[in-house]
N, C-alpha and C. Protein backbone atom coordinates (compact mmCIF):
# COMPACT_ATOMS: atom_id res chain seq x y z
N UNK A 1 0.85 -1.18 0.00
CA UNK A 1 0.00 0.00 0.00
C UNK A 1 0.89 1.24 0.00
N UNK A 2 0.68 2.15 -0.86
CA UNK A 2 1.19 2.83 -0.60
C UNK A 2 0.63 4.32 -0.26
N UNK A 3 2.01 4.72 0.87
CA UNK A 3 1.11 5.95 2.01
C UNK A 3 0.56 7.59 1.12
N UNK A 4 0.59 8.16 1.82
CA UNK A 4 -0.37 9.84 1.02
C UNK A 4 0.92 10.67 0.44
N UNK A 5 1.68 10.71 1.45
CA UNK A 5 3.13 10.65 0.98
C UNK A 5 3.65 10.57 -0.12
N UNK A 6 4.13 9.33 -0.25
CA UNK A 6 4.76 8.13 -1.50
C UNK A 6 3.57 8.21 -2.79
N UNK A 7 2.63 8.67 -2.05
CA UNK A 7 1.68 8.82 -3.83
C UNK A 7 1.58 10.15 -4.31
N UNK A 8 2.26 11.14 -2.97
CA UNK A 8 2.22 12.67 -3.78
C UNK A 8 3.81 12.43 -4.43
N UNK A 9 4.76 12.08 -3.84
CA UNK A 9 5.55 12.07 -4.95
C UNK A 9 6.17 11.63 -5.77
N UNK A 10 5.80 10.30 -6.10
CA UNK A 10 5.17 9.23 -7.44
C UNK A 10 4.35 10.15 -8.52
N UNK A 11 3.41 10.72 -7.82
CA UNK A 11 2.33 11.87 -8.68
C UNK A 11 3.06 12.66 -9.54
N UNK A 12 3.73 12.74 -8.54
CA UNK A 12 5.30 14.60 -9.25
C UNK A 12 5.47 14.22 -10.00
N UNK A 13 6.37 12.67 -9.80
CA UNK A 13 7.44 12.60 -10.88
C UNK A 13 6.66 11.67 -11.76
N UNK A 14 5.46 11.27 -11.97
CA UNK A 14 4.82 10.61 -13.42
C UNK A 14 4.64 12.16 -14.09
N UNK A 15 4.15 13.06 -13.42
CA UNK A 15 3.68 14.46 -13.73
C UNK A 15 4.78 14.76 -14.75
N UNK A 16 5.94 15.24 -14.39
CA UNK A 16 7.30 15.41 -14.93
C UNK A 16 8.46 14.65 -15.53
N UNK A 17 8.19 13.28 -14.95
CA UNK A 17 9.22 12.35 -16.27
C UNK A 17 8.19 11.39 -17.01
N UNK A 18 8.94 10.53 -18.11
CA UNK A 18 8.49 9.63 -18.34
C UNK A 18 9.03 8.31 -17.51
N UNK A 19 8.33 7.38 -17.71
CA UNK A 19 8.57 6.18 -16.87
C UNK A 19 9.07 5.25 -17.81
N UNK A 20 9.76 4.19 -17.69
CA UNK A 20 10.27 3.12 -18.45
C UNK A 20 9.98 1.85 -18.53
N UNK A 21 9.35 0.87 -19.30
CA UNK A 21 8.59 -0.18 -19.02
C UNK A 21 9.02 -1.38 -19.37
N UNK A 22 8.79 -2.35 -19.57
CA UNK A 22 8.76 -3.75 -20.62
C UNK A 22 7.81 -3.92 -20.50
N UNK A 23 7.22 -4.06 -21.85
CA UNK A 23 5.65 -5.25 -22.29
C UNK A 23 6.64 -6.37 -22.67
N UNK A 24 5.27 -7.58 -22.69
CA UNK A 24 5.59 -8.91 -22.51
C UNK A 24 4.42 -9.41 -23.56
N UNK A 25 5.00 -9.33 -24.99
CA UNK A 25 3.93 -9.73 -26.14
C UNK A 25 4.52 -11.34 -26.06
N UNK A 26 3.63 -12.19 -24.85
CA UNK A 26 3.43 -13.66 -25.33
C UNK A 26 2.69 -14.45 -25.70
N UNK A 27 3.35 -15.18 -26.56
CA UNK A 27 2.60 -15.76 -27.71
C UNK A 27 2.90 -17.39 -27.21
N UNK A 28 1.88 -18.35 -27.46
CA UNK A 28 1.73 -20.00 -26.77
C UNK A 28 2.61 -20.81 -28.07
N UNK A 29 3.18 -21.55 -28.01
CA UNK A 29 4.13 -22.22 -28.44
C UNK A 29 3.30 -22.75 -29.58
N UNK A 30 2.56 -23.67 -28.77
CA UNK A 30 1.16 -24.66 -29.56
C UNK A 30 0.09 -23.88 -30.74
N UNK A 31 -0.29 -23.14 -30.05
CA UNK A 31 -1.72 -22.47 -31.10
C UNK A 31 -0.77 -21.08 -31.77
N UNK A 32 0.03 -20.30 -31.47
CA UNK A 32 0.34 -19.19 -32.08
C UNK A 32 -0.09 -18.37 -31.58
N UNK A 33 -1.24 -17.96 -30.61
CA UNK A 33 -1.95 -17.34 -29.95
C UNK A 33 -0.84 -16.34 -28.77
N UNK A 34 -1.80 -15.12 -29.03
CA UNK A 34 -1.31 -14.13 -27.38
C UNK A 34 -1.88 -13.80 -26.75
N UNK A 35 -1.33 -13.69 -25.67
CA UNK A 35 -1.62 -13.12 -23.97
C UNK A 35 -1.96 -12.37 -24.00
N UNK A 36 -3.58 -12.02 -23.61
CA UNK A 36 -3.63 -10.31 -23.16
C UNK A 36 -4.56 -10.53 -21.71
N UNK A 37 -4.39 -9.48 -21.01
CA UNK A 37 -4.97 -9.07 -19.57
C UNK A 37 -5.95 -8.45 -19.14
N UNK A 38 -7.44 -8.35 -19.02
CA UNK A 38 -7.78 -7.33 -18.46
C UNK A 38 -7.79 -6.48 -17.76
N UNK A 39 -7.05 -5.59 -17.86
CA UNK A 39 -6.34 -4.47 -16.87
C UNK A 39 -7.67 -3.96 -16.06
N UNK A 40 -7.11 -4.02 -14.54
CA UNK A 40 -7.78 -3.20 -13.67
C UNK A 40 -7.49 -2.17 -13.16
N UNK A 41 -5.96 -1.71 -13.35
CA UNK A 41 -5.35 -0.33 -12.84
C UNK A 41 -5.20 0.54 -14.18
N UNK A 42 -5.36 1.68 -13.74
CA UNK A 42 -5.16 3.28 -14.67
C UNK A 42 -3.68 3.42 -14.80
N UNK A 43 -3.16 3.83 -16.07
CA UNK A 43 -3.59 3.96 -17.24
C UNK A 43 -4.14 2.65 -17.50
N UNK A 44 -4.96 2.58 -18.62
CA UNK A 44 -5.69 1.76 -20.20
C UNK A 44 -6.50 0.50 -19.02
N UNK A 45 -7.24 1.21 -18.11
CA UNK A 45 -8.11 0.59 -17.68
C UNK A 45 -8.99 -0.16 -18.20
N UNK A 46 -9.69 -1.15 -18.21
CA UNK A 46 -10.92 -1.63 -18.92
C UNK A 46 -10.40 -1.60 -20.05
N UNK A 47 -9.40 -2.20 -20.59
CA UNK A 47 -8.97 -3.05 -21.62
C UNK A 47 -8.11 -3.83 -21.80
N UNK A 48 -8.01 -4.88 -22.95
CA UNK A 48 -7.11 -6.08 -23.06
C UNK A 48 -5.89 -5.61 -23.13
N UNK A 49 -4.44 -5.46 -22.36
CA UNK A 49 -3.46 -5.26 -22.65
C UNK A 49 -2.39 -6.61 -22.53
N UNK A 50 -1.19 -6.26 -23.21
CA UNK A 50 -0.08 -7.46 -22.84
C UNK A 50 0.29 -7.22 -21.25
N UNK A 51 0.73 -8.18 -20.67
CA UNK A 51 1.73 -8.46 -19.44
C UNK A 51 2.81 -7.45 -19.56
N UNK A 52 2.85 -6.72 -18.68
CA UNK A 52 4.22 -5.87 -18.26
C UNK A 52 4.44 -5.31 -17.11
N UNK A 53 5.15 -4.01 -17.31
CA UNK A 53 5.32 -3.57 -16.21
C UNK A 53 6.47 -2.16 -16.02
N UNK A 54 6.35 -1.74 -14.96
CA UNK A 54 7.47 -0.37 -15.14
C UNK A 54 9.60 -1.01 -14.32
N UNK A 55 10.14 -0.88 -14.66
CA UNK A 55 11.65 -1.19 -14.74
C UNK A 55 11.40 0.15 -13.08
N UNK A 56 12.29 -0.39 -12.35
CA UNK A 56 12.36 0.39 -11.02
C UNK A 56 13.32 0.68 -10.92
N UNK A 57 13.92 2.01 -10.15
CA UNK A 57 15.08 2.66 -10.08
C UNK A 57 16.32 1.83 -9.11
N UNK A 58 17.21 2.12 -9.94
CA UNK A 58 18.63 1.26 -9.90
C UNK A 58 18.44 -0.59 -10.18
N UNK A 59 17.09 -0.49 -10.74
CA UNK A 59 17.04 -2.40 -11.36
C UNK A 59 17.53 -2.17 -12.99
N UNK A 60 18.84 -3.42 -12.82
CA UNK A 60 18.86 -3.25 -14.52
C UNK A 60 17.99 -3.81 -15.18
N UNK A 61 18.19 -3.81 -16.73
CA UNK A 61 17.23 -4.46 -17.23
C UNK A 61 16.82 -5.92 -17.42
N UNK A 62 18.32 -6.73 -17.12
CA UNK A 62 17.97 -8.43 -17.25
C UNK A 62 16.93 -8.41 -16.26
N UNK A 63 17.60 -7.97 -14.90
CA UNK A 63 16.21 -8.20 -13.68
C UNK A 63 15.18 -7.63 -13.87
N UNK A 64 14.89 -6.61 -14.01
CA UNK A 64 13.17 -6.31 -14.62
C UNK A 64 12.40 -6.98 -15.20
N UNK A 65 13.01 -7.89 -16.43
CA UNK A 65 12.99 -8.74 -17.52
C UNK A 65 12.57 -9.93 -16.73
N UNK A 66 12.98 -10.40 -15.78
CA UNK A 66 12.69 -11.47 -15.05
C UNK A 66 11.90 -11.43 -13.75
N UNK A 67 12.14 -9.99 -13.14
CA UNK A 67 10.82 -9.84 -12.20
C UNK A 67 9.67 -9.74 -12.58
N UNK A 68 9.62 -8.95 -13.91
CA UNK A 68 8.35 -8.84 -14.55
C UNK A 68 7.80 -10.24 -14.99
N UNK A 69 8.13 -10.96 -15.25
CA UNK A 69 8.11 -12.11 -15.91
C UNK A 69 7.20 -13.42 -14.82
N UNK A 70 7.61 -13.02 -13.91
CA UNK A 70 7.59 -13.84 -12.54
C UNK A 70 6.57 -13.04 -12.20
N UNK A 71 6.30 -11.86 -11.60
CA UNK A 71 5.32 -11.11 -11.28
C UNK A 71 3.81 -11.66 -12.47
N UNK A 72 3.90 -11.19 -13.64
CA UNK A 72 3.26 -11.16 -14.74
C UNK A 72 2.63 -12.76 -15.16
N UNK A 73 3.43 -13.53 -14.98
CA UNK A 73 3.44 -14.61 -16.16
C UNK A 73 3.42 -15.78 -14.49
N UNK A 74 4.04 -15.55 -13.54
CA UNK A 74 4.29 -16.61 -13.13
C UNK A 74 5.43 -17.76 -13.19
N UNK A 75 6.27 -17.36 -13.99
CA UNK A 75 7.49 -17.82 -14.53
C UNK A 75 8.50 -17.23 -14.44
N UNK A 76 9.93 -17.50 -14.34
CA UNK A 76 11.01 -17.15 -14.26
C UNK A 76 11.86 -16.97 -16.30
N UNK A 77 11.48 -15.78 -16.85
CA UNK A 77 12.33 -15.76 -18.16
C UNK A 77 13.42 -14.23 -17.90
N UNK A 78 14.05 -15.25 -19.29
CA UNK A 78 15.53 -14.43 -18.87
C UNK A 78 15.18 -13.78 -20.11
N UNK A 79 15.31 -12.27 -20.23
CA UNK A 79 15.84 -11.14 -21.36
C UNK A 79 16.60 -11.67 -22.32
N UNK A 80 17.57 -12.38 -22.37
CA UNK A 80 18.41 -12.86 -23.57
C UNK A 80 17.87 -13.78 -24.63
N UNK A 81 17.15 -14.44 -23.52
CA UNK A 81 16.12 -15.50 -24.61
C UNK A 81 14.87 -15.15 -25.07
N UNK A 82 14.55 -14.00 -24.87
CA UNK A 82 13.23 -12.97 -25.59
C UNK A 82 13.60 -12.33 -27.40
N UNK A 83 12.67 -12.28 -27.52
CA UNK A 83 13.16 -11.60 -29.41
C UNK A 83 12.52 -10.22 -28.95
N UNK A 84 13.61 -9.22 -29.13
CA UNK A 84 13.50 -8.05 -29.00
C UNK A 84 12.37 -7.12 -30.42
N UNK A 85 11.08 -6.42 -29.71
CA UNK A 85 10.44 -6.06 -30.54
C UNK A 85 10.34 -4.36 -30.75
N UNK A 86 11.21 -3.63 -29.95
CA UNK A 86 11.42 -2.72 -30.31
C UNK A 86 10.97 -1.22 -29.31
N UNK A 87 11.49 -0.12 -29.25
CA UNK A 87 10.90 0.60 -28.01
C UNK A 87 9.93 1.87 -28.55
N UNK A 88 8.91 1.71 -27.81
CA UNK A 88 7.31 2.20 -28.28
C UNK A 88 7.31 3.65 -27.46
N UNK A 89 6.46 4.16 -27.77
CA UNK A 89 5.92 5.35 -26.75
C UNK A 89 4.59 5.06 -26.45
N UNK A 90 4.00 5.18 -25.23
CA UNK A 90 2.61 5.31 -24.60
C UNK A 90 2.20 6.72 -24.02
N UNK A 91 1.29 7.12 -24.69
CA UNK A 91 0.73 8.26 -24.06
C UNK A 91 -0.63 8.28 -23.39
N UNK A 92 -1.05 8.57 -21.93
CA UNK A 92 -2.37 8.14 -21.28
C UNK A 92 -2.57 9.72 -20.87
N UNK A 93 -4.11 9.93 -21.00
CA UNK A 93 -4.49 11.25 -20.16
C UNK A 93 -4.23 11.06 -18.65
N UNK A 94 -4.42 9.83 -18.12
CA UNK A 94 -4.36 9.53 -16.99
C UNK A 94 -3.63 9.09 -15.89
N UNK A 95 -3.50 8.73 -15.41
CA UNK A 95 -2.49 7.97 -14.19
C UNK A 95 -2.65 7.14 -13.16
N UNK A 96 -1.65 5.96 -12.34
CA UNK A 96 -2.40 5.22 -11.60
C UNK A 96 -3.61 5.80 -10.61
N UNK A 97 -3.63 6.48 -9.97
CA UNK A 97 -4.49 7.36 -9.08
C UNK A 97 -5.66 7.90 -9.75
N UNK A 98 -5.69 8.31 -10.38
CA UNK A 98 -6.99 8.81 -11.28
C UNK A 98 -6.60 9.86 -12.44
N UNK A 99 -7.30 10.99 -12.53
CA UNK A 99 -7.20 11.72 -13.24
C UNK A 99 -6.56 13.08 -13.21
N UNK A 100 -6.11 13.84 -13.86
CA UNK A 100 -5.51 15.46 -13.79
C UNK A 100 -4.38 15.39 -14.12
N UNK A 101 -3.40 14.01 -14.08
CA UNK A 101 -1.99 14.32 -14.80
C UNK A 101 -1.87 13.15 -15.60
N UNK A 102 -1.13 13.29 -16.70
CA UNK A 102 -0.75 12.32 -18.10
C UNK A 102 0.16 11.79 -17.44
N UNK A 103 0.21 10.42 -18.22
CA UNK A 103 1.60 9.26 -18.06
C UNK A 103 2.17 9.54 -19.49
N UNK A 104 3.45 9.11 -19.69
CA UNK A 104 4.25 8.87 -20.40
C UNK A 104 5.17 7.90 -20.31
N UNK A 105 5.10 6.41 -21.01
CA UNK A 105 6.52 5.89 -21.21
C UNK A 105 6.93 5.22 -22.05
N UNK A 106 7.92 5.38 -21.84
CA UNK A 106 9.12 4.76 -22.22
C UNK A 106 9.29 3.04 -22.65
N UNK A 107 8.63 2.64 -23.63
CA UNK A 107 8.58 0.53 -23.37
C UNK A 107 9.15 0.29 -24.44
N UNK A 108 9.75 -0.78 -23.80
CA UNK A 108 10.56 -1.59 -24.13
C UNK A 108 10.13 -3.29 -24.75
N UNK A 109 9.80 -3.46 -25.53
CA UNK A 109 8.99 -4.28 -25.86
C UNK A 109 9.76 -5.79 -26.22
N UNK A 110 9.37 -6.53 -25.92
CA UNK A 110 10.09 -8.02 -26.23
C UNK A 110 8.90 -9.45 -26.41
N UNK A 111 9.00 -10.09 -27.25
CA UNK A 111 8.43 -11.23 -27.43
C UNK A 111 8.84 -12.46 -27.00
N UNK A 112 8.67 -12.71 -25.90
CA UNK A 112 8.43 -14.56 -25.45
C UNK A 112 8.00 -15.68 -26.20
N UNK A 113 8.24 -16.39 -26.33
CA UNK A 113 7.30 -18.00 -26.66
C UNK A 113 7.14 -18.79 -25.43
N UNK A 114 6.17 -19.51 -25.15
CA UNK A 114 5.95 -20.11 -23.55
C UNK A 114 5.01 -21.26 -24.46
N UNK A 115 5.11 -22.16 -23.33
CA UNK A 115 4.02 -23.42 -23.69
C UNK A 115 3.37 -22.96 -22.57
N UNK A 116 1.53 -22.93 -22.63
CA UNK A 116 0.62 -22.56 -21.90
C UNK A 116 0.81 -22.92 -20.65
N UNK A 117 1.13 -24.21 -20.46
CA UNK A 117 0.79 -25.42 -18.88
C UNK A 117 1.88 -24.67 -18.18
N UNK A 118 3.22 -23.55 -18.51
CA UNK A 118 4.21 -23.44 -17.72
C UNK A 118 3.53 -22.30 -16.83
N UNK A 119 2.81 -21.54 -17.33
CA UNK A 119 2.33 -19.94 -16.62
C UNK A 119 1.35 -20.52 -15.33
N UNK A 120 1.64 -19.46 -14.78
CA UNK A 120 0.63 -19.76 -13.49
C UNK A 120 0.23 -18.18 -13.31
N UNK A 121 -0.67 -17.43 -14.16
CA UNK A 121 -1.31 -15.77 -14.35
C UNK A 121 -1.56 -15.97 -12.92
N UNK A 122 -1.32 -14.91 -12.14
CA UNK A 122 -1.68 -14.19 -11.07
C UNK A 122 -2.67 -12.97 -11.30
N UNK A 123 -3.83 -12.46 -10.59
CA UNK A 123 -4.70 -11.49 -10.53
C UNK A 123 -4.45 -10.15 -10.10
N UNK A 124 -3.14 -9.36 -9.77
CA UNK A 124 -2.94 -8.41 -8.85
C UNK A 124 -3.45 -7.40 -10.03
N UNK A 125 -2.81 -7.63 -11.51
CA UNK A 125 -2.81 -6.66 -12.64
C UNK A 125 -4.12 -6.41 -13.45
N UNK A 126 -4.07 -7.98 -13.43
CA UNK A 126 -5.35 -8.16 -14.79
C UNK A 126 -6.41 -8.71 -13.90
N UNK A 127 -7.53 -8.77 -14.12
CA UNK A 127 -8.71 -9.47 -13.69
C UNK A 127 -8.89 -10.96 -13.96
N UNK A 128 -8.66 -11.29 -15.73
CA UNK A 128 -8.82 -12.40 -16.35
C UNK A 128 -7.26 -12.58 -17.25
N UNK A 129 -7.69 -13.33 -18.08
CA UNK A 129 -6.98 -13.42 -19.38
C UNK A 129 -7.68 -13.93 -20.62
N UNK A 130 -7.11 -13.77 -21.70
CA UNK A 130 -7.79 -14.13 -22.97
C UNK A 130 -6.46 -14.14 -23.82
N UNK A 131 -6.24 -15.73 -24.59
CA UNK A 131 -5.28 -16.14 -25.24
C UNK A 131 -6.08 -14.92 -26.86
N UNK A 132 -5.54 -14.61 -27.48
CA UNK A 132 -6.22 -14.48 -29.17
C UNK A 132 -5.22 -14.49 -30.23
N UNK A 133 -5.91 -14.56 -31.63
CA UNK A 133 -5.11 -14.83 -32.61
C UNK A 133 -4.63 -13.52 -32.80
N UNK A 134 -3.74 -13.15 -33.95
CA UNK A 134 -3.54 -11.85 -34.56
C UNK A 134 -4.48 -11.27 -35.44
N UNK A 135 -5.18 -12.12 -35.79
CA UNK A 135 -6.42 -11.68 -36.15
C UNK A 135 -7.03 -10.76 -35.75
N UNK A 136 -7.34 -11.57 -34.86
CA UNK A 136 -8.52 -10.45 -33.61
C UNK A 136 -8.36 -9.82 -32.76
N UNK A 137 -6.76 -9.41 -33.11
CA UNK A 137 -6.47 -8.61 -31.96
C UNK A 137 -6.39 -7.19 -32.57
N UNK A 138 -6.29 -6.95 -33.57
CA UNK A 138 -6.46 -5.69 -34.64
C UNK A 138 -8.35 -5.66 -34.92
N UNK A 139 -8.74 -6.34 -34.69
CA UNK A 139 -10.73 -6.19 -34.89
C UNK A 139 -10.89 -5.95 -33.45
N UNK A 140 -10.78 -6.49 -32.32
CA UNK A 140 -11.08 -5.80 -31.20
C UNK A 140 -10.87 -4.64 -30.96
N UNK A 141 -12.27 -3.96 -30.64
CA UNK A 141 -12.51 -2.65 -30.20
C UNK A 141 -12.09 -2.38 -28.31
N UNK A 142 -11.65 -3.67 -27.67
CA UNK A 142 -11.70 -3.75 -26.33
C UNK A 142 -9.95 -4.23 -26.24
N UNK A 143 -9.52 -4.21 -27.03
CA UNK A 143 -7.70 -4.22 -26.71
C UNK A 143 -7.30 -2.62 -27.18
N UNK A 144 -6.15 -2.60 -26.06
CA UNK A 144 -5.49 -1.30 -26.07
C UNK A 144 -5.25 -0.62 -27.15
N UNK A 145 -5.21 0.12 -27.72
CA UNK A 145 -4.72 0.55 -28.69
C UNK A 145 -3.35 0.41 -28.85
N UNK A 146 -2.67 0.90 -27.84
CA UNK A 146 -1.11 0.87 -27.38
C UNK A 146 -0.28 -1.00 -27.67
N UNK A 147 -1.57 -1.57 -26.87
CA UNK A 147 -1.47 -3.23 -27.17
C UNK A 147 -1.51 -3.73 -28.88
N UNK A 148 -2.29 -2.99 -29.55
CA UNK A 148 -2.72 -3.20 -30.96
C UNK A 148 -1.03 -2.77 -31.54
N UNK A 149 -0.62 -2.06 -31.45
CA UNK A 149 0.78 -1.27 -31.91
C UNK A 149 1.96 -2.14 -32.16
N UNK A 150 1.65 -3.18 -31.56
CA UNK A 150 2.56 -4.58 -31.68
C UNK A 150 2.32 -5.05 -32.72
N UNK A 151 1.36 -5.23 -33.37
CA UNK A 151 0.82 -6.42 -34.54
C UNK A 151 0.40 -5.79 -35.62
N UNK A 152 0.70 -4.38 -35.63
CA UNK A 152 0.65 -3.68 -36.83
C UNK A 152 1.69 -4.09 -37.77
C-alpha cells in the first residue's frame, strides 16, 4: 500500500518524467496465440493489454525482464532468450491514481514464446486473461490501442 506521501511524490514525478517499461507480447508455443490481460489499474483501464510492467530505479534491465516475468506470467524468463520487438511510446491522459496528470513511457517491448501449462497468471494486474489470434487482436474494439501497436 502505498502511504499519502509516497503517492504525492510518485504523482510529481509521473507528472514530470516519463517512466520506463517492458511489455511482454506472449505468444503459446502450440496455437500461435497471445496473452492479453484485463487491466484493472489506470492507465488503459478496462482493456485487453499485454503483461508488463514499469523497470524500477537502480534495477537493470535483465532483472526487470525477469521480475516482470515472474510477477506477470508466473514464470522465471531471462531477457536474452526474448526476441526483441522494439521501443514504443505510450501516451495516457491519466495515471495510476486517477485523473488530472498524463503518463508517459518509455517501453521496451520483447516477445516470449511459452508453452501454456508453464504460466501460473496471477490477478494483482489483470482481472482475467484471454489467449487471441492476430487476427482479432487488430478487430477488437476492447484491446489497447497501445497493445494493438505490436501487430501492426
Amino acid at each position: 500500500m502505498i502511504g499519502w506521501l509516497d503517492e504525492q511524490v510518485f504523482s510529481s514525478g509521473i507528472a514530470s518524467l516519463p517512466l520506463v517499461s517492458i511489455d511482454l507480447i506472449v505468444r503459446d508455443k502450440a496455437s500461435g496465440q497471445y496473452l492479453f490481460g484485463w487491466r484493472r489499474n489506470r492507465p488503459a483501464a478496462d482493456h485487453w493489454f499485454v503483461p508488463g510492467g514499469r523497470v524500477q530505479k537502480n534495477e537493470n534491465l535483465d532483472d526487470a525482464f525477469s521480475r516482470l516475468s515472474k510477477t506477470e506470467l508466473g514464470v522465471l524468463l531471462f531477457r536474452p532468450n526474448a526476441c526483441w520487438f522494439g521501443v514504443y511510446e505510450h501516451f495516457y491522459d491519466d495515471f495510476v491514481f486517477g485523473e488530472g496528470v498524463s503518463t508517459h513511457y518509455v517501453v521496451l517491448a520483447y516477445e516470449v514464446i511459452v508453452n501454456l501449462a508453464e504460466l501460473n497468471l496471477p490477478a494483482q494486474q489483470h482481472s482475467e486473461y484471454k489467449w487471441m489470434a492476430k487476427d482479432a487482436i487488430g478487430e477488437s474494439d476492447l484491446v489497447h490501442r497501445h497493445s494493438k501497436d505490436y501487430f501492426i
